[in-house]
N, C-alpha and C. Protein backbone atom coordinates (compact mmCIF):
# COMPACT_ATOMS: atom_id res chain seq x y z
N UNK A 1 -41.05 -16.22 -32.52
CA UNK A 1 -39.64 -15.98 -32.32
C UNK A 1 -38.89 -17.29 -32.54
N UNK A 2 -37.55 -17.34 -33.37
CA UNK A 2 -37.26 -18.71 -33.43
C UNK A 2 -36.03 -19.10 -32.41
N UNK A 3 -35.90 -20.15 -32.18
CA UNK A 3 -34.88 -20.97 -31.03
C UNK A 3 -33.66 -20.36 -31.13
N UNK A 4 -33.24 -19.82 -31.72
CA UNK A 4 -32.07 -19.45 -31.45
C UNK A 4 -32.16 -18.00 -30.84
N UNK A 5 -33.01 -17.06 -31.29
CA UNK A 5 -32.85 -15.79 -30.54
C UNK A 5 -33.48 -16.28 -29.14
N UNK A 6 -34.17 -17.13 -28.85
CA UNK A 6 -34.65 -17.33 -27.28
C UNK A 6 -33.14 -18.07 -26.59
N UNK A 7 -31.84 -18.97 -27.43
CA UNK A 7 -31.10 -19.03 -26.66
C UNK A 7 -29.94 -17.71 -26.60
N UNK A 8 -30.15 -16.85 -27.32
CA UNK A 8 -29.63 -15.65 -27.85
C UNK A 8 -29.76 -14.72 -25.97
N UNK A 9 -30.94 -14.37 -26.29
CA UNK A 9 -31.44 -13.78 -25.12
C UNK A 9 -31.16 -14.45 -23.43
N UNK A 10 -31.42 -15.31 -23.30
CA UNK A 10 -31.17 -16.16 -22.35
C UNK A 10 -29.33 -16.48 -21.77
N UNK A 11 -28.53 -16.49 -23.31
CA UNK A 11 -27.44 -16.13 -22.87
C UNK A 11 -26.37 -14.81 -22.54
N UNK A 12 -27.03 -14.07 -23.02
CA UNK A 12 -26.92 -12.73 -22.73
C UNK A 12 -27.13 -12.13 -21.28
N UNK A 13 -28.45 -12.56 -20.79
CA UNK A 13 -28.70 -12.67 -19.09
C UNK A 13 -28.13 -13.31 -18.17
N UNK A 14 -27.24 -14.57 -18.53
CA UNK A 14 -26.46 -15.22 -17.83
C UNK A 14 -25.15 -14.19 -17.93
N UNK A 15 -25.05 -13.94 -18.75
CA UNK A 15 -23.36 -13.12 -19.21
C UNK A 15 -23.68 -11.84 -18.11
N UNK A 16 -24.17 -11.34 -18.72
CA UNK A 16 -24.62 -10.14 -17.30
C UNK A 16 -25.15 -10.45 -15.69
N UNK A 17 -25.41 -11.59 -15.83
CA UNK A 17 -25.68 -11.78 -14.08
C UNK A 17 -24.59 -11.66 -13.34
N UNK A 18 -23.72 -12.63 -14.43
CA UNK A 18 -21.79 -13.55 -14.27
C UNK A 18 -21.32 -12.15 -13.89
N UNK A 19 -21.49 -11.04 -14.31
CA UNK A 19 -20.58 -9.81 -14.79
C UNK A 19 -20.85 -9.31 -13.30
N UNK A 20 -22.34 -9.17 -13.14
CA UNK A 20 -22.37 -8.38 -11.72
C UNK A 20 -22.31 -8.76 -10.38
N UNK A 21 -21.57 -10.47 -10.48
CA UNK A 21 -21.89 -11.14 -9.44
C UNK A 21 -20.07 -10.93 -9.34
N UNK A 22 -19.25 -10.62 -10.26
CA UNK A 22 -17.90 -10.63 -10.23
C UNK A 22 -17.21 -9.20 -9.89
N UNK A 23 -18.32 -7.84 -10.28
CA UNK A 23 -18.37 -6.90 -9.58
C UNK A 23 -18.56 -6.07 -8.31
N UNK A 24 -19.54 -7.25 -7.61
CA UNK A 24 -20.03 -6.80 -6.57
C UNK A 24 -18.97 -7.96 -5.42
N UNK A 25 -18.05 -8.77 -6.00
CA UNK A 25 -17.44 -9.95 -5.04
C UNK A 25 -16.33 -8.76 -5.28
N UNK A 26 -16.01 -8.39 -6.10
CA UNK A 26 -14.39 -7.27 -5.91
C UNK A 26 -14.37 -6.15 -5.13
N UNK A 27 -15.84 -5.21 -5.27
CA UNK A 27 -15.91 -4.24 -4.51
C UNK A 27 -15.69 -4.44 -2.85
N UNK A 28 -16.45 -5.30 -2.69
CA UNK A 28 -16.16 -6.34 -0.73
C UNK A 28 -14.83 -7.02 -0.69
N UNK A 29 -13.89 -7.39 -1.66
CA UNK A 29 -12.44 -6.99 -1.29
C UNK A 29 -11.51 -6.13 -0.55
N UNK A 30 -10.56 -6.92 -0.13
CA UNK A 30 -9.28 -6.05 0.48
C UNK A 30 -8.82 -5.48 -0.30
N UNK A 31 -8.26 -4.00 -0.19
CA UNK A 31 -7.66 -3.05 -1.01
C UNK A 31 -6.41 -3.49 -1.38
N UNK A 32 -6.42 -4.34 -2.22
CA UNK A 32 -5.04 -4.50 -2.74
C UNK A 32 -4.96 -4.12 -4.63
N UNK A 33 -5.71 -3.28 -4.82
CA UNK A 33 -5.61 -2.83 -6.19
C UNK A 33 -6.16 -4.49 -6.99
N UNK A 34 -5.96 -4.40 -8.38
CA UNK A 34 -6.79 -5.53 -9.49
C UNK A 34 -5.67 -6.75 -9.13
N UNK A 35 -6.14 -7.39 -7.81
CA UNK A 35 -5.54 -8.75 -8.63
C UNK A 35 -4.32 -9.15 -7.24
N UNK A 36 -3.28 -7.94 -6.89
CA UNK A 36 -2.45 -8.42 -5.68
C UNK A 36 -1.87 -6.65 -6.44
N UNK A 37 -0.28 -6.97 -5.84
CA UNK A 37 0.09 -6.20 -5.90
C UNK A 37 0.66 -5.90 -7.42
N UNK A 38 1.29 -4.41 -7.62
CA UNK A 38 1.62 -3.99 -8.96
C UNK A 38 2.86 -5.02 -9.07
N UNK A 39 3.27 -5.53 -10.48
CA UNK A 39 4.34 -5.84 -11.52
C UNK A 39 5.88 -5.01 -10.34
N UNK A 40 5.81 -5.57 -9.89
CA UNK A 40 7.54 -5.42 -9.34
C UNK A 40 7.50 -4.73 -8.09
N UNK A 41 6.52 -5.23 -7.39
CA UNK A 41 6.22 -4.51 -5.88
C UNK A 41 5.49 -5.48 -5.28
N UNK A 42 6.11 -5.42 -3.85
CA UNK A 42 6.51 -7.04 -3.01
C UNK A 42 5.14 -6.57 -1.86
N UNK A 43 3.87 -7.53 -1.90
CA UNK A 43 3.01 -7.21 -0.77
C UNK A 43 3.60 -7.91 0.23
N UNK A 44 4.04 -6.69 1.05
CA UNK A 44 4.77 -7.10 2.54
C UNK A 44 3.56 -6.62 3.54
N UNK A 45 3.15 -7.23 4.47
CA UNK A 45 2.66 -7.12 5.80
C UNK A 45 3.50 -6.93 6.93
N UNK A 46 2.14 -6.28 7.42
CA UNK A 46 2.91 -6.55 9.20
C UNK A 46 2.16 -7.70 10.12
N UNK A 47 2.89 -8.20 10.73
CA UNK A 47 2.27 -9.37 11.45
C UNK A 47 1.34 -8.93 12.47
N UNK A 48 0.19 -9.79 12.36
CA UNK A 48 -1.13 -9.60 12.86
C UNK A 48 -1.13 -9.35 14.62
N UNK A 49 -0.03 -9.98 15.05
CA UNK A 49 0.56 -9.78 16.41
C UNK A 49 1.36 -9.20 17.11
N UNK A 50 1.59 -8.06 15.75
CA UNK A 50 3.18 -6.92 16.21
C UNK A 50 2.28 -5.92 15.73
N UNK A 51 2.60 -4.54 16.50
CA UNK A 51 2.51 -3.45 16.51
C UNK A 51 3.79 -2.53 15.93
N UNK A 52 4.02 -2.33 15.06
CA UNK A 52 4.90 -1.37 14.75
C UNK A 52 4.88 -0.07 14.16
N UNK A 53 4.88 0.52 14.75
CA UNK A 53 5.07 1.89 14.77
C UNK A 53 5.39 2.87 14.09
N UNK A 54 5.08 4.10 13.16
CA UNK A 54 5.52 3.84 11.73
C UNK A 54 5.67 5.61 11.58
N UNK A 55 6.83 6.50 11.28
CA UNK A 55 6.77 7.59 11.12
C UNK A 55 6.88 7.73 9.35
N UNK A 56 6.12 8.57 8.91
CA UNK A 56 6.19 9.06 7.59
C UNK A 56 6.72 10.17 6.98
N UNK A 57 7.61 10.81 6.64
CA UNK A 57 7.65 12.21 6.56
C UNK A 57 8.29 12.01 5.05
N UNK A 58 7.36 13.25 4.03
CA UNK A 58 7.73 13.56 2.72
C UNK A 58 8.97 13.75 2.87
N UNK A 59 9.81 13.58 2.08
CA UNK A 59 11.25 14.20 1.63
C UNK A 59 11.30 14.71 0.40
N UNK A 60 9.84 14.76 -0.14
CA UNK A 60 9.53 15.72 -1.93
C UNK A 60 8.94 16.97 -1.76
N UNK A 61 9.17 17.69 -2.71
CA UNK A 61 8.28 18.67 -3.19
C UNK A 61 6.96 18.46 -3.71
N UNK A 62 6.51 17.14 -3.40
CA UNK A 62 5.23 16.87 -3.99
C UNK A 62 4.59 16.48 -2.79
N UNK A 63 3.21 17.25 -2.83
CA UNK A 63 2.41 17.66 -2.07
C UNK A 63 1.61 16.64 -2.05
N UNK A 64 1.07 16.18 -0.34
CA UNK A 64 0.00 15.01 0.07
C UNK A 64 0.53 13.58 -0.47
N UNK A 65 1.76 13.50 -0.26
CA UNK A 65 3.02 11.97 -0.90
C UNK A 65 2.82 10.93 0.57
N UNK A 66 3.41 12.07 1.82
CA UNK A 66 3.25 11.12 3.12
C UNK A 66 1.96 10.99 3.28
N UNK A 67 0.75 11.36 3.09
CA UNK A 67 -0.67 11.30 3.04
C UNK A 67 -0.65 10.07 2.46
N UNK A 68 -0.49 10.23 1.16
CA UNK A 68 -0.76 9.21 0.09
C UNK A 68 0.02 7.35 1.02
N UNK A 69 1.27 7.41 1.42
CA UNK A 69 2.28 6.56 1.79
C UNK A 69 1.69 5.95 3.11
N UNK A 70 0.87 7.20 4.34
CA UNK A 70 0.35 6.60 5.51
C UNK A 70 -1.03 5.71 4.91
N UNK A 71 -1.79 6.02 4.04
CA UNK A 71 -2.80 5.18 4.04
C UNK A 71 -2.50 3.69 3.49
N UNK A 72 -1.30 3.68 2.30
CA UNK A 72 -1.03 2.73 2.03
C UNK A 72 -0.33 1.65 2.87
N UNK A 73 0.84 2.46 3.60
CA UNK A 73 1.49 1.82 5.26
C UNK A 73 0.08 1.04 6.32
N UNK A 74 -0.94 1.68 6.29
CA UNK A 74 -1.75 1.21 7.10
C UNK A 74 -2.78 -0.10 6.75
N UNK A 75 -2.64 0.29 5.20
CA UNK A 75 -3.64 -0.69 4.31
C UNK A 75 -3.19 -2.46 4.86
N UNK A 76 -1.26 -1.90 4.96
CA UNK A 76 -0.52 -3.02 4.74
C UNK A 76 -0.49 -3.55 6.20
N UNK A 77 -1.49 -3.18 7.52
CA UNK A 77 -1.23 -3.20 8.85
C UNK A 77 0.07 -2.61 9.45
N UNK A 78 0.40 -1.52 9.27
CA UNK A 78 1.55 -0.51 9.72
C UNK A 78 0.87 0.35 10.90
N UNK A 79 0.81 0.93 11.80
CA UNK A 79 0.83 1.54 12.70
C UNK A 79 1.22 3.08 12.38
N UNK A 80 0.92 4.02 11.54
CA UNK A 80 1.03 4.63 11.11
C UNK A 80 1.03 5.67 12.04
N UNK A 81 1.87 6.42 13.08
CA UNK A 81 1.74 7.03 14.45
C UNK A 81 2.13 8.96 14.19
N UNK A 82 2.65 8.93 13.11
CA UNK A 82 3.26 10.58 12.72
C UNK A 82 3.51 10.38 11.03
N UNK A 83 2.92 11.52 10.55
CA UNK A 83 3.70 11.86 9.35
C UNK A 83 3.70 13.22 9.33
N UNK A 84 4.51 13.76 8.30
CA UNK A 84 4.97 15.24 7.75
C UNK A 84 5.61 15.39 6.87
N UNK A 85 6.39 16.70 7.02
CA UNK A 85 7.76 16.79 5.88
C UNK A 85 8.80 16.45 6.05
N UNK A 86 10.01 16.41 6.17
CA UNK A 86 11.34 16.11 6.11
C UNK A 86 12.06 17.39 5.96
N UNK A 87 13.30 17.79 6.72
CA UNK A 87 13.82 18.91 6.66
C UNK A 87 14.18 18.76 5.50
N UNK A 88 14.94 18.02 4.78
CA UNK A 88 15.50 18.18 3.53
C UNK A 88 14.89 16.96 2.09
N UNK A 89 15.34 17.46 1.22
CA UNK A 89 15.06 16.73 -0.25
C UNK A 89 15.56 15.43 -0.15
N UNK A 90 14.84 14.25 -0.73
CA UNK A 90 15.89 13.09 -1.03
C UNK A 90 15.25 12.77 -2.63
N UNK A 91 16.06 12.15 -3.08
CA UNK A 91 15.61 11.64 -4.33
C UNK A 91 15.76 10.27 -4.10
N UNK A 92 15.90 9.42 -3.25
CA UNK A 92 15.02 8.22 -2.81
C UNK A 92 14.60 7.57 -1.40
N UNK A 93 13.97 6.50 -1.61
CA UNK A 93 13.05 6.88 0.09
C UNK A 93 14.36 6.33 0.53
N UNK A 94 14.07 6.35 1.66
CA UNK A 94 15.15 5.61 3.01
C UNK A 94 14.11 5.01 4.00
N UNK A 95 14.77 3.78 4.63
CA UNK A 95 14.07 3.57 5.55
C UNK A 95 14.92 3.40 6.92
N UNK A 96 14.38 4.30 7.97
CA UNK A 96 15.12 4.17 9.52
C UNK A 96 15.17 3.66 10.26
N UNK A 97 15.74 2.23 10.95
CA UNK A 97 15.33 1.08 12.17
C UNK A 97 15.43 2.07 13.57
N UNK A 98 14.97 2.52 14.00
CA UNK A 98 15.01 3.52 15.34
C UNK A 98 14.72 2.31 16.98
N UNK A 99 14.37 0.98 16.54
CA UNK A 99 14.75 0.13 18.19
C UNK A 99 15.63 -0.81 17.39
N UNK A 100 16.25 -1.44 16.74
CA UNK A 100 17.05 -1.94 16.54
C UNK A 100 16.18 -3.29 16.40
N UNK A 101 15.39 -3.12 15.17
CA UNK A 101 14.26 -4.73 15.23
C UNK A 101 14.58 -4.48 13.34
N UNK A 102 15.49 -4.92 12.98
CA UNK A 102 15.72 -4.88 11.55
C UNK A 102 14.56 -5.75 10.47
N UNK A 103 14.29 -7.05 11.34
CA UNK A 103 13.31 -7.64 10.68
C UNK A 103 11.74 -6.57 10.52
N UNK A 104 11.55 -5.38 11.39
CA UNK A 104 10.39 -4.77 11.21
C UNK A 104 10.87 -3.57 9.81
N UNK A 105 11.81 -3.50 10.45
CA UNK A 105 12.49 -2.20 9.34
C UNK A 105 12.45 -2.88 7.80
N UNK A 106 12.83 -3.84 7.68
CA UNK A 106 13.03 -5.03 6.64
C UNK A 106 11.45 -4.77 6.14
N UNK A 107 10.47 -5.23 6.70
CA UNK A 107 9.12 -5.26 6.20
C UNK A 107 8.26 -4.25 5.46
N UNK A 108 9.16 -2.70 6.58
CA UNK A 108 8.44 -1.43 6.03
C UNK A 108 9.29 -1.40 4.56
N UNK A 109 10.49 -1.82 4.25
CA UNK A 109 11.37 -1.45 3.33
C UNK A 109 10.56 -2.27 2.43
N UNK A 110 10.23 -3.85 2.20
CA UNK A 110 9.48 -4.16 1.50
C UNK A 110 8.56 -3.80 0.81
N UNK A 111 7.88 -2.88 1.57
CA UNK A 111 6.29 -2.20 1.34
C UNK A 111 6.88 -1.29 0.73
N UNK A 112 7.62 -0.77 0.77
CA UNK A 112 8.25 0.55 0.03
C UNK A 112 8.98 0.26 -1.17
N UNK A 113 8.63 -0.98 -1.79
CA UNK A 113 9.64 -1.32 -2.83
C UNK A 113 11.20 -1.51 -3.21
N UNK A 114 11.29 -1.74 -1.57
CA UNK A 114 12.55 -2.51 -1.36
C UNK A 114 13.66 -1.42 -1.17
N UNK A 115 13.34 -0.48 -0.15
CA UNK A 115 14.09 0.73 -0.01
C UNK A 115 15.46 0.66 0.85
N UNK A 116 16.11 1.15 0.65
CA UNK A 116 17.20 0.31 1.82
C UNK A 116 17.15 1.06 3.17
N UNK A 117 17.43 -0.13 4.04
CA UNK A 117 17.52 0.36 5.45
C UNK A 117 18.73 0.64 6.18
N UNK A 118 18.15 1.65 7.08
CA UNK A 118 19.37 2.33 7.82
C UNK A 118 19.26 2.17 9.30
N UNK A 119 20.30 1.43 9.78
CA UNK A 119 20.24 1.89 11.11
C UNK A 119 20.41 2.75 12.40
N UNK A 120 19.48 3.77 12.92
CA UNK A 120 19.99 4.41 13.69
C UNK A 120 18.57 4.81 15.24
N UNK A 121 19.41 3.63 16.23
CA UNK A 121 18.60 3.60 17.09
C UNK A 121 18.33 4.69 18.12
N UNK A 122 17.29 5.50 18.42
CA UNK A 122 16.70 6.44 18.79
C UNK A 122 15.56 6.27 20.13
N UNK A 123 15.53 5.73 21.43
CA UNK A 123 14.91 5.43 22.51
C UNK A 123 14.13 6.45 22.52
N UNK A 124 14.57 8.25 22.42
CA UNK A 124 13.85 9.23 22.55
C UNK A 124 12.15 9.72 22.04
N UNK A 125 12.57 8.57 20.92
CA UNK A 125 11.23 8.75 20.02
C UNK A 125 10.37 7.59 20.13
N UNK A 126 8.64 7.75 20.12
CA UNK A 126 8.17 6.69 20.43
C UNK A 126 7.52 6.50 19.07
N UNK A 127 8.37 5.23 18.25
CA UNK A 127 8.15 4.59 17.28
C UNK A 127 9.51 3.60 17.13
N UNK A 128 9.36 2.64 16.04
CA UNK A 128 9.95 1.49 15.50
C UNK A 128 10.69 2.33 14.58
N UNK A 129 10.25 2.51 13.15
CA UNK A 129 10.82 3.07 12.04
C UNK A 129 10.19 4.65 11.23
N UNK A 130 11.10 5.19 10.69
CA UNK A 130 11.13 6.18 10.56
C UNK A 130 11.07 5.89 8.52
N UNK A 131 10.10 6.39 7.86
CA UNK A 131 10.75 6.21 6.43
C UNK A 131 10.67 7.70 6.04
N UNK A 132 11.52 8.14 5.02
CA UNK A 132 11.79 9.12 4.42
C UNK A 132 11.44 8.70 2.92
N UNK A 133 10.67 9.62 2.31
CA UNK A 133 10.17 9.11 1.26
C UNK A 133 10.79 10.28 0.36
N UNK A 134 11.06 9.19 -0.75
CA UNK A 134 12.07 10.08 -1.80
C UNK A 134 11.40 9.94 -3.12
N UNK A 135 12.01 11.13 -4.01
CA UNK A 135 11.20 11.34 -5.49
C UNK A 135 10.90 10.21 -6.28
N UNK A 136 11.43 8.66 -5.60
CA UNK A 136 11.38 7.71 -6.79
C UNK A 136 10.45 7.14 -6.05
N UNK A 137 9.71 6.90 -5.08
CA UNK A 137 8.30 6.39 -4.93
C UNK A 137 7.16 7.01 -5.43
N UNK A 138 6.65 5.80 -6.00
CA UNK A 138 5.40 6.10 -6.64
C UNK A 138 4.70 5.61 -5.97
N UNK A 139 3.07 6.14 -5.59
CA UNK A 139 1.90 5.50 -5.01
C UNK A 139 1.07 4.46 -5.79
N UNK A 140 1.05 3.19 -5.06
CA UNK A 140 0.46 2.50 -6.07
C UNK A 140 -1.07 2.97 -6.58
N UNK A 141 -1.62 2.39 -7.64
CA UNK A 141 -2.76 3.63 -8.21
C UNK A 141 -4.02 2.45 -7.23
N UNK A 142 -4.72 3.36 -7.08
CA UNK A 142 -5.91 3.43 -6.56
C UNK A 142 -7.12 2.85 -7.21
N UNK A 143 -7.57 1.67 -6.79
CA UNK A 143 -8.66 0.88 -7.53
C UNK A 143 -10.02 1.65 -7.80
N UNK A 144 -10.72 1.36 -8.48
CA UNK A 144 -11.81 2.39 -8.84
C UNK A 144 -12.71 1.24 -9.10
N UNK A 145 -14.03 2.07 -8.12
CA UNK A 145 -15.17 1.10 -7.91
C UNK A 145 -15.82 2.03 -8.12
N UNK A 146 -16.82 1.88 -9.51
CA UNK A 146 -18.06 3.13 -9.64
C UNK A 146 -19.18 2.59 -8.67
C-alpha cells in the first residue's frame, strides 16, 4: 500500500472521530436550538432566584400553540402554572403584568419576541403574567438529535 493512502485512511478516522465527538457534545446541550437563539429572537431568561408565574392561553385556532409556548416558557425558566384557550381570537400575542412587576412582564415579552405589554393588575389570580398568544407567534423549531 503506498504512503499516501495510509495517510488517506488515517485522516479520514480523525475526521470522523472530530464529527462524533461534536455530536455527542451538542446532544448533552441546553435546548436552545443550533447555536443560541433564532435570527431576530431575543434569549430572555428568568432569573435563577425569581419565581414567576406564568399563564398561557392560545388566542388561535391552531391547535397544541399554548402546549407548544409552555414548554418553550419553561425551557427559558418560566414557571409555567396554567395554560388553555382564550375566549377570543387575537392576531398577536399580548402580554399581561397581573402584580404590577413590569420588569417580569418585560422578560416574558422578550421571550415572546418582544410582544407588548399590558398592564392590568389582578390579586385574585395566583400568577405574575398572563400571555395571550396571537397568530403571529411562531414556535421556535425544534432541534433534532437522531
Amino acid at each position: 500500500m503506498k504512503r499516501w493512502h495510509l495517510w488517506l485512511i488515517a485522516g479520514l478516522f480523525l475526521a470522523g472521530g472530530a464529527v462524533t465527538v461534536v455530536k455527542l457534545s451538542r446532544r448533552d446541550a441546553p435546548h436552545t436550538g443550533a447555536g443560541g437563539p433564532a435570527p431576530g429572537r431575543v434569549d430572555a431568561r428568568a432569573p435563577a432566584d425569581v419565581r414567576i408565574r406564568v399563564e398561557v392561553l392560545n388566542a388561535t385556532r391552531t391547535q397544541g400553540l399554548a402546549r407548544r409556548a409552555t414548554f418553550y416558557l419553561r425551557d427559558h425558566g418560566f414557571d409555567v402554572v396554567a395554560s388553555g384557550n382564550a375566549r377570543e381570537l387575537r392576531d398577536s400575542t399580548l402580554i399581561i403584568d397581573r402584580t404590577r412587576h413590569p420588569a417580569w412582564a418585560t422578560l416574558v415579552a422578550n421571550a415572546m419576541d418582544g410582544a407588548p405589554v399590558l398592564s392590568r393588575p389582578d390579586s385574585s389570580r395566583y400568577l405574575d403574567v398572563s400571555v395571550l398568544i396571537g397568530r403571529n407567534w411562531r414556535p421556535p423549531a425544534e432541534p433534532f438529535y437522531p
